[in-house]
Protein backbone atom coordinates (compact mmCIF):
# COMPACT_ATOMS: atom_id res chain seq x y z
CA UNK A 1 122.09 59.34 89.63
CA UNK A 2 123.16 59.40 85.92
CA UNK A 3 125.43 62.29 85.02
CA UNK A 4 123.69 65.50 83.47
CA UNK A 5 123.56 64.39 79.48
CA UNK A 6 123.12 67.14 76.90
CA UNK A 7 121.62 66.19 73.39
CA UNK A 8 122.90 67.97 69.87
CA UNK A 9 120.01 68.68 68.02
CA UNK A 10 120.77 70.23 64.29
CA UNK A 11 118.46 73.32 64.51
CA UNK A 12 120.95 75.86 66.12
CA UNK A 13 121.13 76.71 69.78
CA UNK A 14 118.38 76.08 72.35
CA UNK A 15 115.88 78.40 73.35
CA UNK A 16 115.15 76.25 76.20
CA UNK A 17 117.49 75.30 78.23
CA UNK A 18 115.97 72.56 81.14
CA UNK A 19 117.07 70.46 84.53
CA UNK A 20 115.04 67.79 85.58
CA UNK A 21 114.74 66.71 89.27
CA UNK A 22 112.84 63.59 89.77
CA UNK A 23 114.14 59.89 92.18
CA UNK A 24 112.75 58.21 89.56
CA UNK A 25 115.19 57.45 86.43
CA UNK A 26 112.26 56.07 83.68
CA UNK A 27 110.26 59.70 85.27
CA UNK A 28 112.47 61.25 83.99
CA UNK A 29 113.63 59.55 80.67
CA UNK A 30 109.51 60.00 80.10
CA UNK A 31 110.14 64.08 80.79
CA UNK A 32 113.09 64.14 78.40
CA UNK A 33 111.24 62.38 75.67
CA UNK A 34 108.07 64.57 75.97
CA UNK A 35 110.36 67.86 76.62
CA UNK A 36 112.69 67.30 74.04
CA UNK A 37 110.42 66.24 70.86
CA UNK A 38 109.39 70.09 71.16
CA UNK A 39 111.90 71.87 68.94
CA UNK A 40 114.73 74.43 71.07
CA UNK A 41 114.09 72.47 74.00
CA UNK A 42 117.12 70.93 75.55
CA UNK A 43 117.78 69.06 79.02
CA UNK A 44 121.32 69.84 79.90
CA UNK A 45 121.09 68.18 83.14
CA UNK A 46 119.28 65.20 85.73
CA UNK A 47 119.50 65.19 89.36
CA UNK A 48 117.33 62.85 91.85
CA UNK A 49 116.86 64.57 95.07
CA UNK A 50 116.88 68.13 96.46
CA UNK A 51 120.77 68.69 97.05
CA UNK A 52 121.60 67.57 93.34
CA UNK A 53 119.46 69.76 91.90
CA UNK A 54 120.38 72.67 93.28
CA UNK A 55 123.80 71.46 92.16
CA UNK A 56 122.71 70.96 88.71
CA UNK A 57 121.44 74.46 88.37
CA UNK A 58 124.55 76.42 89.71
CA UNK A 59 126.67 74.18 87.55
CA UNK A 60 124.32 74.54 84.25
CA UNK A 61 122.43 77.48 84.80
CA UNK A 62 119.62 76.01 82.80
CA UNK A 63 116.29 78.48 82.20
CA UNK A 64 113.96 76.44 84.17
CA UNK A 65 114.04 73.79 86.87
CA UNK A 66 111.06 71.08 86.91
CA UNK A 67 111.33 69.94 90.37
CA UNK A 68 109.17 66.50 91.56
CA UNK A 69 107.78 68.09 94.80
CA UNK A 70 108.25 64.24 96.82
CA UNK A 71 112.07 63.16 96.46
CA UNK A 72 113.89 61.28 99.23
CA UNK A 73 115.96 63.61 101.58
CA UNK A 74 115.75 67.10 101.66
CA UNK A 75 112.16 67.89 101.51
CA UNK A 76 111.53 69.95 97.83
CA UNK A 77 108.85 72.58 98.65
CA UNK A 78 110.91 74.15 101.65
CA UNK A 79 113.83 74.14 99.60
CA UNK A 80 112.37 76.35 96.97
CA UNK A 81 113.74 79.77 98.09
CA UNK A 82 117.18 78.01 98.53
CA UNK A 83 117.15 77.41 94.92
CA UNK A 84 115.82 81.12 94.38
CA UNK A 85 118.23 82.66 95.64
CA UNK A 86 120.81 80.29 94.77
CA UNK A 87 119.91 80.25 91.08
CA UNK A 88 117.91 83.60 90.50
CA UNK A 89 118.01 83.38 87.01
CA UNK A 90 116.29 79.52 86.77
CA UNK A 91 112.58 79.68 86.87
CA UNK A 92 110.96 76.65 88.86
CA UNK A 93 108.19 74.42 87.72
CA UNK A 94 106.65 71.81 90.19
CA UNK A 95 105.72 68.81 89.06
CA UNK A 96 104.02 66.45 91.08
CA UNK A 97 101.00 63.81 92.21
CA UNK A 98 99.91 66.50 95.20
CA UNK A 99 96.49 67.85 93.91
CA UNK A 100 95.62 69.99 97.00
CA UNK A 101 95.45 73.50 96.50
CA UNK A 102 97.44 74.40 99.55
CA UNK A 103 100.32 72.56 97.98
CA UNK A 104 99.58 74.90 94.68
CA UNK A 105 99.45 78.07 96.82
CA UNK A 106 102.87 77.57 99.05
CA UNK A 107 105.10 76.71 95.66
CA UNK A 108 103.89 79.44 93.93
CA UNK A 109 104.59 81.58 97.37
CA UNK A 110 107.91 80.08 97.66
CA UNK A 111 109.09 80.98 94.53
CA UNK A 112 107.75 78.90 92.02
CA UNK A 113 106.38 79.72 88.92
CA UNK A 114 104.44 76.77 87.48
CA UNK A 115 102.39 73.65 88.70
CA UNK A 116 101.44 70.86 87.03
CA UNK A 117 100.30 68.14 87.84
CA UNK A 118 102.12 64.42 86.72
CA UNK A 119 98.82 63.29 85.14
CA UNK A 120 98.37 66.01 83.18
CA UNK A 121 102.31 66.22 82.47
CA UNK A 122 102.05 64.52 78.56
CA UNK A 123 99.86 67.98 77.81
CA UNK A 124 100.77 70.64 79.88
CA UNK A 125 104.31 70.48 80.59
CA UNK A 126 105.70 71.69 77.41
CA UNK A 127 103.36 74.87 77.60
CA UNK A 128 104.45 75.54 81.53
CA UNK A 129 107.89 75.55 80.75
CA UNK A 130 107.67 77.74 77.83
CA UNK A 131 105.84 80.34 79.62
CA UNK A 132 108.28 80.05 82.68
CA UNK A 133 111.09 81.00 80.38
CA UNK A 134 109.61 83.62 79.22
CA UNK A 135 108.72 84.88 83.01
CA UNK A 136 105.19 83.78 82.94
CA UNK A 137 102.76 81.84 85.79
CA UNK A 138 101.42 78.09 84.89
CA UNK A 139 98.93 76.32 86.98
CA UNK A 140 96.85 73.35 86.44
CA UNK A 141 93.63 74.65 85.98
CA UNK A 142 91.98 72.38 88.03
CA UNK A 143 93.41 73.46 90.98
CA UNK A 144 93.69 77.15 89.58
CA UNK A 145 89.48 76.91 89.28
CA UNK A 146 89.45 75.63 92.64
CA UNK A 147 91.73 78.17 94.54
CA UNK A 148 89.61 81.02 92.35
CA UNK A 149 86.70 79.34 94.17
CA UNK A 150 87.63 79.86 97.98
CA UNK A 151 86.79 82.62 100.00
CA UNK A 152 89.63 84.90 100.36
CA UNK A 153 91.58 84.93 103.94
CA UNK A 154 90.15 87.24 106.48
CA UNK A 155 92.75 89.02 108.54
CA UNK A 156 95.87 89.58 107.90
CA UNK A 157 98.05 87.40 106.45
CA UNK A 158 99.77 84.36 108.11
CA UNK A 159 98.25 86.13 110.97
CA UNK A 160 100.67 88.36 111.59
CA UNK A 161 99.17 91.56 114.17
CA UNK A 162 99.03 94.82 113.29
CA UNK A 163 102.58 95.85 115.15
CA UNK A 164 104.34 92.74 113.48
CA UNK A 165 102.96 94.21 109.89
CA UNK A 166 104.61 98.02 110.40
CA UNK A 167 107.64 96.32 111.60
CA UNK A 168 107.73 94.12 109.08
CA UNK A 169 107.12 97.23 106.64
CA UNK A 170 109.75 99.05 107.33
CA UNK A 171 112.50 96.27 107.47
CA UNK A 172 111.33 95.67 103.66
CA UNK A 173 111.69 99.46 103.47
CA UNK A 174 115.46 99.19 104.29
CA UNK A 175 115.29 100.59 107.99
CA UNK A 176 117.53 98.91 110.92
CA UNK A 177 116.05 97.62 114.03
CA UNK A 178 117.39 100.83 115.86
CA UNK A 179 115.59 102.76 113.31
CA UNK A 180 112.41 100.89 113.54
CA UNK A 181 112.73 101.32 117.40
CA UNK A 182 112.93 105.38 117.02
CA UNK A 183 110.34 104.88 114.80
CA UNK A 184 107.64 102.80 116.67
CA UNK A 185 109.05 103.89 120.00
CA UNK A 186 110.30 100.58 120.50
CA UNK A 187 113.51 98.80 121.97
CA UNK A 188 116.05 97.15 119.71
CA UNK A 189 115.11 94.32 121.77
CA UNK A 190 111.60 94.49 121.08
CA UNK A 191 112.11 95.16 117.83
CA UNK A 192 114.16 91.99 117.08
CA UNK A 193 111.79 89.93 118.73
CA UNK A 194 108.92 90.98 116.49
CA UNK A 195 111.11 90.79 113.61
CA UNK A 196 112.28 86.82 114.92
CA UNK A 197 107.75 86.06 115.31
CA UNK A 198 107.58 87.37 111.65
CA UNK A 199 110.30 85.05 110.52
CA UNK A 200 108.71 82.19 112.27
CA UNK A 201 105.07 82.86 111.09
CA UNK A 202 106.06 83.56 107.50
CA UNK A 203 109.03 80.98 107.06
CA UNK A 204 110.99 83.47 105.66
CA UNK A 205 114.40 84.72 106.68
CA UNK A 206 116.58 86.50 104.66
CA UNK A 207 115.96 90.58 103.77
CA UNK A 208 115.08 89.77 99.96
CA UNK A 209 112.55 87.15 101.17
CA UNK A 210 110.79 89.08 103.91
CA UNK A 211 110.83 91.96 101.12
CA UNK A 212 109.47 89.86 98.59
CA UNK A 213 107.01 88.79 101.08
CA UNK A 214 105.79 92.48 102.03
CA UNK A 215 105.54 93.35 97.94
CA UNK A 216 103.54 90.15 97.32
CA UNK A 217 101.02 91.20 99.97
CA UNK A 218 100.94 94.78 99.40
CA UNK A 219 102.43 95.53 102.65
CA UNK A 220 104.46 98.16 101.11
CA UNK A 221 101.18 99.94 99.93
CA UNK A 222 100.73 103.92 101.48
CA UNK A 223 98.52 102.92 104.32
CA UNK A 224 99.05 99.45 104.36
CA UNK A 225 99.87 99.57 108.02
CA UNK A 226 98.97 102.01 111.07
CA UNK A 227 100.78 100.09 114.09
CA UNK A 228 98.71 99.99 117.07
């Protein structure tokens, strides 16, 4: 893996400042060439699999991440919260060959904030990386037509039951387990178990994921949950 290069350019500062994370050194000399003819845009730093990448961004702190979704080692869609929460301020755009919506729909979940597809990459990169600096969602809008298309989910999400949805409430609401138990009338025991089949079902662990979790499916909404 080549060292992280940075260029000079003679127009003042960046506005941009971008890793790359692909296995594939001409990938990404093509992604520098096509990110860096756009003027403020800077690559301050390469990495070929998962573990330098996330590297690269706590070293650099660059404002966005493109990340190849199918690197060797570390697999890079799980590893998206890692590099959330490891890297807060670095948005994350997926780049990558996988045109199935589900693949769309779990990196934007996980923390992602673009998608676009390597294709499409000459076009569309430039304009999802300037609207993940500035905090905005990019999505290939083939796939975006095509998620718009299907039926929304029936049930609750991940299906998670009715009792596993207050629980999971209130732990985004800041409450303990003990509190939760007085709560729900509950043991601590059965308490942590629910809160160990939410973890599972949602792949989330931490507080700050499982609360990010509740906001993103209005879980925290007055009545979002009755218990059973």
């Amino acid at each position: 893996m080549p060292g992280p290069e940075t260029s000079s350019k003679p127009d003042g500062p960046p506005s941009v400042r971008i890793a790359l994370a692909d296995d594939h050194v001409i990938v990404r000399s093509g992604l520098r060439h096509v990110l860096e003819a756009e003027p403020g845009f800077e690559v301050v730093a390469e990495a070929g699999d998962v573990e330098a990448a996330l590297r690269s961004v706590k070293a650099y702190k660059p404002d966005v991440l493109v990340l190849d979704l199918n690197m060797p080692g570390e697999p890079s869609l799980p590893a998206i919260p890692r590099i959330r929460e490891q890297a807060p301020d670095t948005a994350i755009v997926v780049l990558t060959m996988q045109q199935d919506p589900a693949f769309a729909r779990e990196a934007l979940r996980s923390g992602a904030i673009g998608y676009v597809l390597k294709e499409a990459a000459d076009d569309e990169l430039v304009q999802a990386v300037a609207l993940a600096k500035r905090g905005q969602t990019y999505l290939h809008p083939s796939l975006g037509a095509r998620i718009a298309a299907e039926p929304p989910p029936s049930g609750p999400p991940d299906d998670l039951t009715p009792r596993e949805i207050e629980v999971l409430r209130l732990i985004a609401l800041g409450h303990t387990n003990s509190e939760i138990g007085e709560q729900l009338y509950l043991s601590v025991r059965t308490v942590e178990s629910h809160r160990a089949h939410i973890q599972q079902k949602i792949r989330r662990s931490t507080r700050a994921e499982l609360v990010r979790y509740a906001l993103d499916h209005g879980l925290l909404d007055t009545g979002a949950a009755d218990g059973d």
